[in-house]
Protein backbone atom coordinates (compact mmCIF):
# COMPACT_ATOMS: atom_id res chain seq x y z
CA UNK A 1 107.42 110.46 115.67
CA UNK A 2 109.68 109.37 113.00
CA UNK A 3 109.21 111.79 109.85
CA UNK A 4 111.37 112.69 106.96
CA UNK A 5 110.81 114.20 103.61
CA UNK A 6 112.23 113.11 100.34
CA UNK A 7 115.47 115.40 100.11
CA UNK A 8 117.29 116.61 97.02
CA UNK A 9 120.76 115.21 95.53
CA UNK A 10 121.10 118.64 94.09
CA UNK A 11 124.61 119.31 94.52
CA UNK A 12 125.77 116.17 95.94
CA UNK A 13 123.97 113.04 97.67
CA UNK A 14 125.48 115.05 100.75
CA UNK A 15 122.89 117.71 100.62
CA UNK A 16 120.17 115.32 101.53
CA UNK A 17 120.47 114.66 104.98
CA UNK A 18 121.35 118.16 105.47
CA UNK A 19 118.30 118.80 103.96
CA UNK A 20 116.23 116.89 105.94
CA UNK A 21 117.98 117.42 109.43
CA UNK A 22 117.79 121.29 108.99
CA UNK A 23 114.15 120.60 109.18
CA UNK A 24 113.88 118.44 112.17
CA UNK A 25 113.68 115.21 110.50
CA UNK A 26 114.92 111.75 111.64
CA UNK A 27 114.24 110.01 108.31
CA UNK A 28 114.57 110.73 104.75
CA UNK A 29 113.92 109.39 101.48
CA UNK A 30 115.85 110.21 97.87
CA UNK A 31 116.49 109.13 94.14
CA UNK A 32 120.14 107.84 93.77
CA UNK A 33 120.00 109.70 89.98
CA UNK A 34 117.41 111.07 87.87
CA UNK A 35 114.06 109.26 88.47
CA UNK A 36 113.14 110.60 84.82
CA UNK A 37 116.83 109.06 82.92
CA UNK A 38 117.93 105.86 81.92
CA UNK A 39 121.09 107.53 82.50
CA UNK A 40 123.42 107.51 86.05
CA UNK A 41 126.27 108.96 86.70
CA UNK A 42 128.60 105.92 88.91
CA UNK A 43 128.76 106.66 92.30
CA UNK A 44 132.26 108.70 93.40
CA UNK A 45 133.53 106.24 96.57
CA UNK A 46 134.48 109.85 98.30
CA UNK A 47 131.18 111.55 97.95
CA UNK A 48 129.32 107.67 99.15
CA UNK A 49 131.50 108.00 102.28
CA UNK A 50 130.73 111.28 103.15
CA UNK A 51 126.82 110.71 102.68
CA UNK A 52 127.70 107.86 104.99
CA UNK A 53 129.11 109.87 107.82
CA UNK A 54 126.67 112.45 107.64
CA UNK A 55 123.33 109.98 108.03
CA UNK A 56 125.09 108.28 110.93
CA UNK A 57 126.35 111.55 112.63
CA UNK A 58 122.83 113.25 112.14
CA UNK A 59 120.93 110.02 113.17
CA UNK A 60 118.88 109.32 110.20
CA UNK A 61 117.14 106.03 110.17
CA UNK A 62 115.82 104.49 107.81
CA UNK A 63 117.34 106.14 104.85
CA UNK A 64 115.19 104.86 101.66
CA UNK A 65 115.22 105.23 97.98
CA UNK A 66 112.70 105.46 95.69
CA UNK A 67 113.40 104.23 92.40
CA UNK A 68 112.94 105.45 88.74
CA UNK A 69 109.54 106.48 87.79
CA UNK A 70 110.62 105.43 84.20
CA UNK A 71 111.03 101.49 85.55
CA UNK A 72 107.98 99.62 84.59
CA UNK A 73 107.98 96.16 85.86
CA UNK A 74 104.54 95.03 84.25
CA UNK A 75 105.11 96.42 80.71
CA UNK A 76 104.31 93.79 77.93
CA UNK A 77 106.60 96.00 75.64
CA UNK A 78 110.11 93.16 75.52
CA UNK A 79 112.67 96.18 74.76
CA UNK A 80 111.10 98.21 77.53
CA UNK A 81 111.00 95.56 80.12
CA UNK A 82 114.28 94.55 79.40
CA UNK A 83 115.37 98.07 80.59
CA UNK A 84 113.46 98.16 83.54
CA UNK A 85 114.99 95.13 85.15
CA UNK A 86 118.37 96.47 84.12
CA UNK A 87 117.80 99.54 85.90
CA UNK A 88 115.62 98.04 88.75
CA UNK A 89 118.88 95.75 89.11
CA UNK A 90 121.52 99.22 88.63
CA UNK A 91 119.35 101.10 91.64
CA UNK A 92 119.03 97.79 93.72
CA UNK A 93 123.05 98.38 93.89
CA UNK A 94 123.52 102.06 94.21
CA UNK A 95 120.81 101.97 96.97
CA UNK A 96 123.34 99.41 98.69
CA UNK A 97 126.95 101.39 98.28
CA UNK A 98 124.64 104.56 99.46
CA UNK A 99 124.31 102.14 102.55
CA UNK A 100 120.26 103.11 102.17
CA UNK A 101 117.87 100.61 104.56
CA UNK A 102 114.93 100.55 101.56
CA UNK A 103 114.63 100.88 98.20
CA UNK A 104 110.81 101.24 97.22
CA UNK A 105 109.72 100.97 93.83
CA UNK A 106 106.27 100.99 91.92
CA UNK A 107 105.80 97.75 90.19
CA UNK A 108 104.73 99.27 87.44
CA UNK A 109 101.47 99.16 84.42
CA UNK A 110 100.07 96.49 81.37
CA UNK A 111 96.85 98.52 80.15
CA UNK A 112 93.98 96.07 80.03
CA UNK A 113 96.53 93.07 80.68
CA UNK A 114 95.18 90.44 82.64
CA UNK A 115 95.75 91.18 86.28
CA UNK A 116 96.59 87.28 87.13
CA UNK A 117 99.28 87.33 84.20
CA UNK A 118 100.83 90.29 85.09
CA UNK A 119 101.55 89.85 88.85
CA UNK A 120 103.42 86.65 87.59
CA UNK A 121 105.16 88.28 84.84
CA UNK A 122 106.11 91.35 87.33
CA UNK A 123 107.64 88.52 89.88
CA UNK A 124 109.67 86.70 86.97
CA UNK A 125 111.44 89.94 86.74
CA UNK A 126 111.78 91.49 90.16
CA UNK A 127 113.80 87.96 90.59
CA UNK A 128 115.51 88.51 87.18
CA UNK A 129 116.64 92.00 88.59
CA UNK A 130 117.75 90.55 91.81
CA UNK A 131 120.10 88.04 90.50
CA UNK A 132 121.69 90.60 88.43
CA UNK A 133 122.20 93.01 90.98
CA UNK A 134 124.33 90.00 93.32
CA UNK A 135 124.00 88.87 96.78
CA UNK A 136 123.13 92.35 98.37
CA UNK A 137 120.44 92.35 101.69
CA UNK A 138 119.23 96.12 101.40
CA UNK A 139 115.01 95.44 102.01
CA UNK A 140 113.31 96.11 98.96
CA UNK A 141 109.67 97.69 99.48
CA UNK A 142 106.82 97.31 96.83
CA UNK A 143 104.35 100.25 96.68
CA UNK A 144 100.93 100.34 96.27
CA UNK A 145 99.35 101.76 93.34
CA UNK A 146 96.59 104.50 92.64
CA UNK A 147 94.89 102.62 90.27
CA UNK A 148 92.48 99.61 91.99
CA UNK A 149 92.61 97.84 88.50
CA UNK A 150 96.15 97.68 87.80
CA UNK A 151 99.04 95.74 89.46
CA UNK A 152 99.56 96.33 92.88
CA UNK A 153 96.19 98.36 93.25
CA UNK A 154 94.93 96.25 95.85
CA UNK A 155 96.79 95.32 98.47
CA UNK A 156 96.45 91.32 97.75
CA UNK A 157 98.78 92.24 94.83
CA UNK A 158 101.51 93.40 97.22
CA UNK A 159 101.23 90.97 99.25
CA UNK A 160 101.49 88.03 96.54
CA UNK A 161 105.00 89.30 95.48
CA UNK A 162 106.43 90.17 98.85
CA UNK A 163 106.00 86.76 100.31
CA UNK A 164 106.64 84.76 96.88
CA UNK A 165 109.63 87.15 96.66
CA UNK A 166 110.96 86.30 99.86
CA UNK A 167 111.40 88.02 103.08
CA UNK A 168 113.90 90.61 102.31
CA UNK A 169 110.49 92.20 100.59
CA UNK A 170 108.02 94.11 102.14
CA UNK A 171 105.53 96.90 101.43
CA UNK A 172 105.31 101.02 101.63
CA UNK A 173 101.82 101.76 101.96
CA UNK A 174 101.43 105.25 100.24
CA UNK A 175 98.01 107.49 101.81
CA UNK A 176 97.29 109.09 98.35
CA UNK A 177 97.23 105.45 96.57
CA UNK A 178 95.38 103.98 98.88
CA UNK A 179 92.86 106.47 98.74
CA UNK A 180 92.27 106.83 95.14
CA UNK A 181 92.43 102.80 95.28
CA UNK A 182 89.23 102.61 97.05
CA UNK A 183 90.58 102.15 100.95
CA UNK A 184 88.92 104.95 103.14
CA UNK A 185 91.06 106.01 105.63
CA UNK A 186 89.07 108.66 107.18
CA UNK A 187 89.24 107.42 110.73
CA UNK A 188 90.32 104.99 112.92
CA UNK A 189 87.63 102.09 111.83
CA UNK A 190 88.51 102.95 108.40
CA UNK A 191 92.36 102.29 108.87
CA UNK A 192 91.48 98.87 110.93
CA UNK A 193 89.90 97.73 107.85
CA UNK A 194 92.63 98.75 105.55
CA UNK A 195 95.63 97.44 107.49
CA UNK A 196 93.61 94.19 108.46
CA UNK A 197 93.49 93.48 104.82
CA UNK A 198 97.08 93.65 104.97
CA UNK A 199 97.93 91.46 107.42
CA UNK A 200 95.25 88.79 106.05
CA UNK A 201 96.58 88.85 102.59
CA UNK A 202 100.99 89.33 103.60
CA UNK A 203 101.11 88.65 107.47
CA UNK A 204 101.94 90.59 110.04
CA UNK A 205 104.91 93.54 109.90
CA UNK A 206 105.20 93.87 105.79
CA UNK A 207 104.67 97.42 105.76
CA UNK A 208 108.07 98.78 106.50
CA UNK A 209 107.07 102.71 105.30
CA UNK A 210 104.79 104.51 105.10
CA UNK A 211 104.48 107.47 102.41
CA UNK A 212 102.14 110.39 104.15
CA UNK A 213 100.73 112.19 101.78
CA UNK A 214 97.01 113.82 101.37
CA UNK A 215 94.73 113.17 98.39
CA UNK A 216 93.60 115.87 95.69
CA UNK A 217 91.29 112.98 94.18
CA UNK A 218 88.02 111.37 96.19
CA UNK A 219 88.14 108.28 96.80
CA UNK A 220 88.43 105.32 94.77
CA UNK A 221 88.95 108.30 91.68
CA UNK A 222 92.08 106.10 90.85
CA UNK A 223 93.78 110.02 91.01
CA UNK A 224 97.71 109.45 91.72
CA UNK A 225 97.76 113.95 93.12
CA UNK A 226 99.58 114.01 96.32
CA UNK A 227 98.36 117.30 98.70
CA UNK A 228 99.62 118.92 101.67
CA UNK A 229 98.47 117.29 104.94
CA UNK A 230 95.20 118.36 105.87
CA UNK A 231 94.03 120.18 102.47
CA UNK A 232 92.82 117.27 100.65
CA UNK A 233 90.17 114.35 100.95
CA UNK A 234 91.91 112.59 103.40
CA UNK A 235 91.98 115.72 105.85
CA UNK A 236 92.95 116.21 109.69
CA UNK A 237 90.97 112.88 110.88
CA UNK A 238 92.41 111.02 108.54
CA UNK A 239 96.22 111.80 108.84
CA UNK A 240 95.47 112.14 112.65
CA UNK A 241 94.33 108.49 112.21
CA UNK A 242 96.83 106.95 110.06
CA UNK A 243 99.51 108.80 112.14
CA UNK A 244 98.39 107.17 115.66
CA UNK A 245 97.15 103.87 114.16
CA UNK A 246 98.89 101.55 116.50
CA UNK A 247 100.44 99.12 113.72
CA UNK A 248 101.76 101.98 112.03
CA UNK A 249 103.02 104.94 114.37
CA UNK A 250 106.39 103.32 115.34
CA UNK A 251 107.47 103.35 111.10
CA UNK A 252 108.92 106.48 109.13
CA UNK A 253 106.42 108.44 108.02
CA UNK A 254 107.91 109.96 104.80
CA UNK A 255 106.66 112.86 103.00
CA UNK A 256 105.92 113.53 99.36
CA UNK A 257 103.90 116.10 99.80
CA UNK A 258 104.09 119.02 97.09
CA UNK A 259 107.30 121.36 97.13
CA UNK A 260 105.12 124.36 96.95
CA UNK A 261 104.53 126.89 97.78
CA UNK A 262 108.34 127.74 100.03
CA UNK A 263 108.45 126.18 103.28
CA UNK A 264 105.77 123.62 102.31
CA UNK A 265 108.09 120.55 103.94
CA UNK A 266 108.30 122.42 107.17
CA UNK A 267 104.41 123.39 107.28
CA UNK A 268 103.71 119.63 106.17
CA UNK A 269 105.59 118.21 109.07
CA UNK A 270 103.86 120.71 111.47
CA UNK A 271 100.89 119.42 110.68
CA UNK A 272 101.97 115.78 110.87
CA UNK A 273 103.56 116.50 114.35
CA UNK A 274 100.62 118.39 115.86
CA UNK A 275 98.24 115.93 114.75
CA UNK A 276 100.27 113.14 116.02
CA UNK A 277 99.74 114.71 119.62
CA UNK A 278 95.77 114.85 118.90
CA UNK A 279 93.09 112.16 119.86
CA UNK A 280 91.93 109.82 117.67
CA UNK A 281 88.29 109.93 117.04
């Protein structure tokens, strides 16, 4: 099984696969600067190397980064949008000198925009943001959203701007969202469903990642709370099922389960690996 957490830059980008091999991981995910800044620091070319050597001498694959939660790809405000695909287009090309594999990002909210509009309008700029960050090939990965209503809330969404975007897009399918979206993934009939919908809407193999996380909020509550594995709605069957689901157990399984209380990553990918060796009901 193939499961990482999202690791700290605390101290250095260095840190993070440190972090994550210390706990028995293979992948990881991280933020290349503050995910709650405009603001980054450049990149030093020593400290890039030595993150370099580290992922490849602890055998890390894929190494992913998640974007600023500040970036808002849908917003109708001109000033703010402007930002967000000039930061969209900055991470694009840290995520690249980091030598990362991913770089997943949320796409982003209008308020009671129309839907149609905004997917189009979130597309016009994703392609803005690509041209400005050059001729790069790191996969970028769209995320689903909590929210059924908004942009990327259904899976059709996703699956619009990955293949208009190209095929150097793809998707992370993120438990919590999908939950609080409205797609039950209880069980293994449940997850069929789900990741048939997928397939029909992007084709086959556009899920790249997958975020495992439980879900404080029922489902279809639109609730964006992340929970440890096995203490929320979702619960053993479901992670059991999501983990062994045949079109998804050969991916990274990345956690963002809560931080707390200590030693919550290492009891969180416990769980994932002993119900990885369970049967699916």
């Amino acid at each position: 099984m193939n499961i990482g957490i999202h690791a700290s830059i605390a101290g250095g980008f260095v840190n993070a696969p440190l972090e994550a091999a210390g706990l028995g991981c293979s992948t990881f995910q991280i933020f290349s600067k503050s995910p709650r800044s405009w603001e980054a620091v450049p990149l030093a070319p020593e400290a890039v190397e030595i993150f370099k050597k580290t992922v490849i001498s602890k055998k890390m694959y894929p190494v992913v980064v998640h974007t600023s939660y500040l970036i808002n790809l849908a917003s109708q405000n001109a000033v703010l949008l402007e930002r967000s695909i000039n930061t969209f287009a900055l991470e694009i090309k840290r995520a690249e000198e980091l030598g990362a594999d991913f770089i997943t990002t949320h796409v982003g909210s209008c308020g009671t925009c129309n839907k149609k509009e905004a997917l189009a309008a979130i597309l016009a700029a994703v392609k803005r943001a690509l041209r400005l960050s050059g001729t790069g090939k790191i996969m970028i990965l769209f995320e689903n959203s909590a929210k059924r209503d908004t942009p990327g809330g259904v899976f059709k969404d996703l699956a619009f701007l990955a293949k208009e975007s190209g095929k150097r897009f793809g998707i992370t399918l993120d438990t919590c969202h999908a939950f609080a979206a409205g797609y039950d993934l209880r069980n293994k009939k449940a997850c069929d469903d789900c990741l048939l919908e997928v397939e029909a809407e992007a084709g086959t193999g556009r899920i790249k990642i997958v975020h495992l996380n439980d879900s404080k909020g029922d489902l279809l509550s639109g609730l964006d709370r992340h929970e440890h594995l096995g203490q929320g709605k979702l619960g053993l069957e479901g992670i059991t099922a999501i983990i062994k689901h045949p079109k998804l157990n050969e991916l990274a399984f990345i956690l963002e389960t809560p931080k707390e209380p200590e030693g919550a990553d290492a009891g969180n990918i416990a769980f994932a690996r002993a119900a990885g060796k369970r049967k699916v009901s």
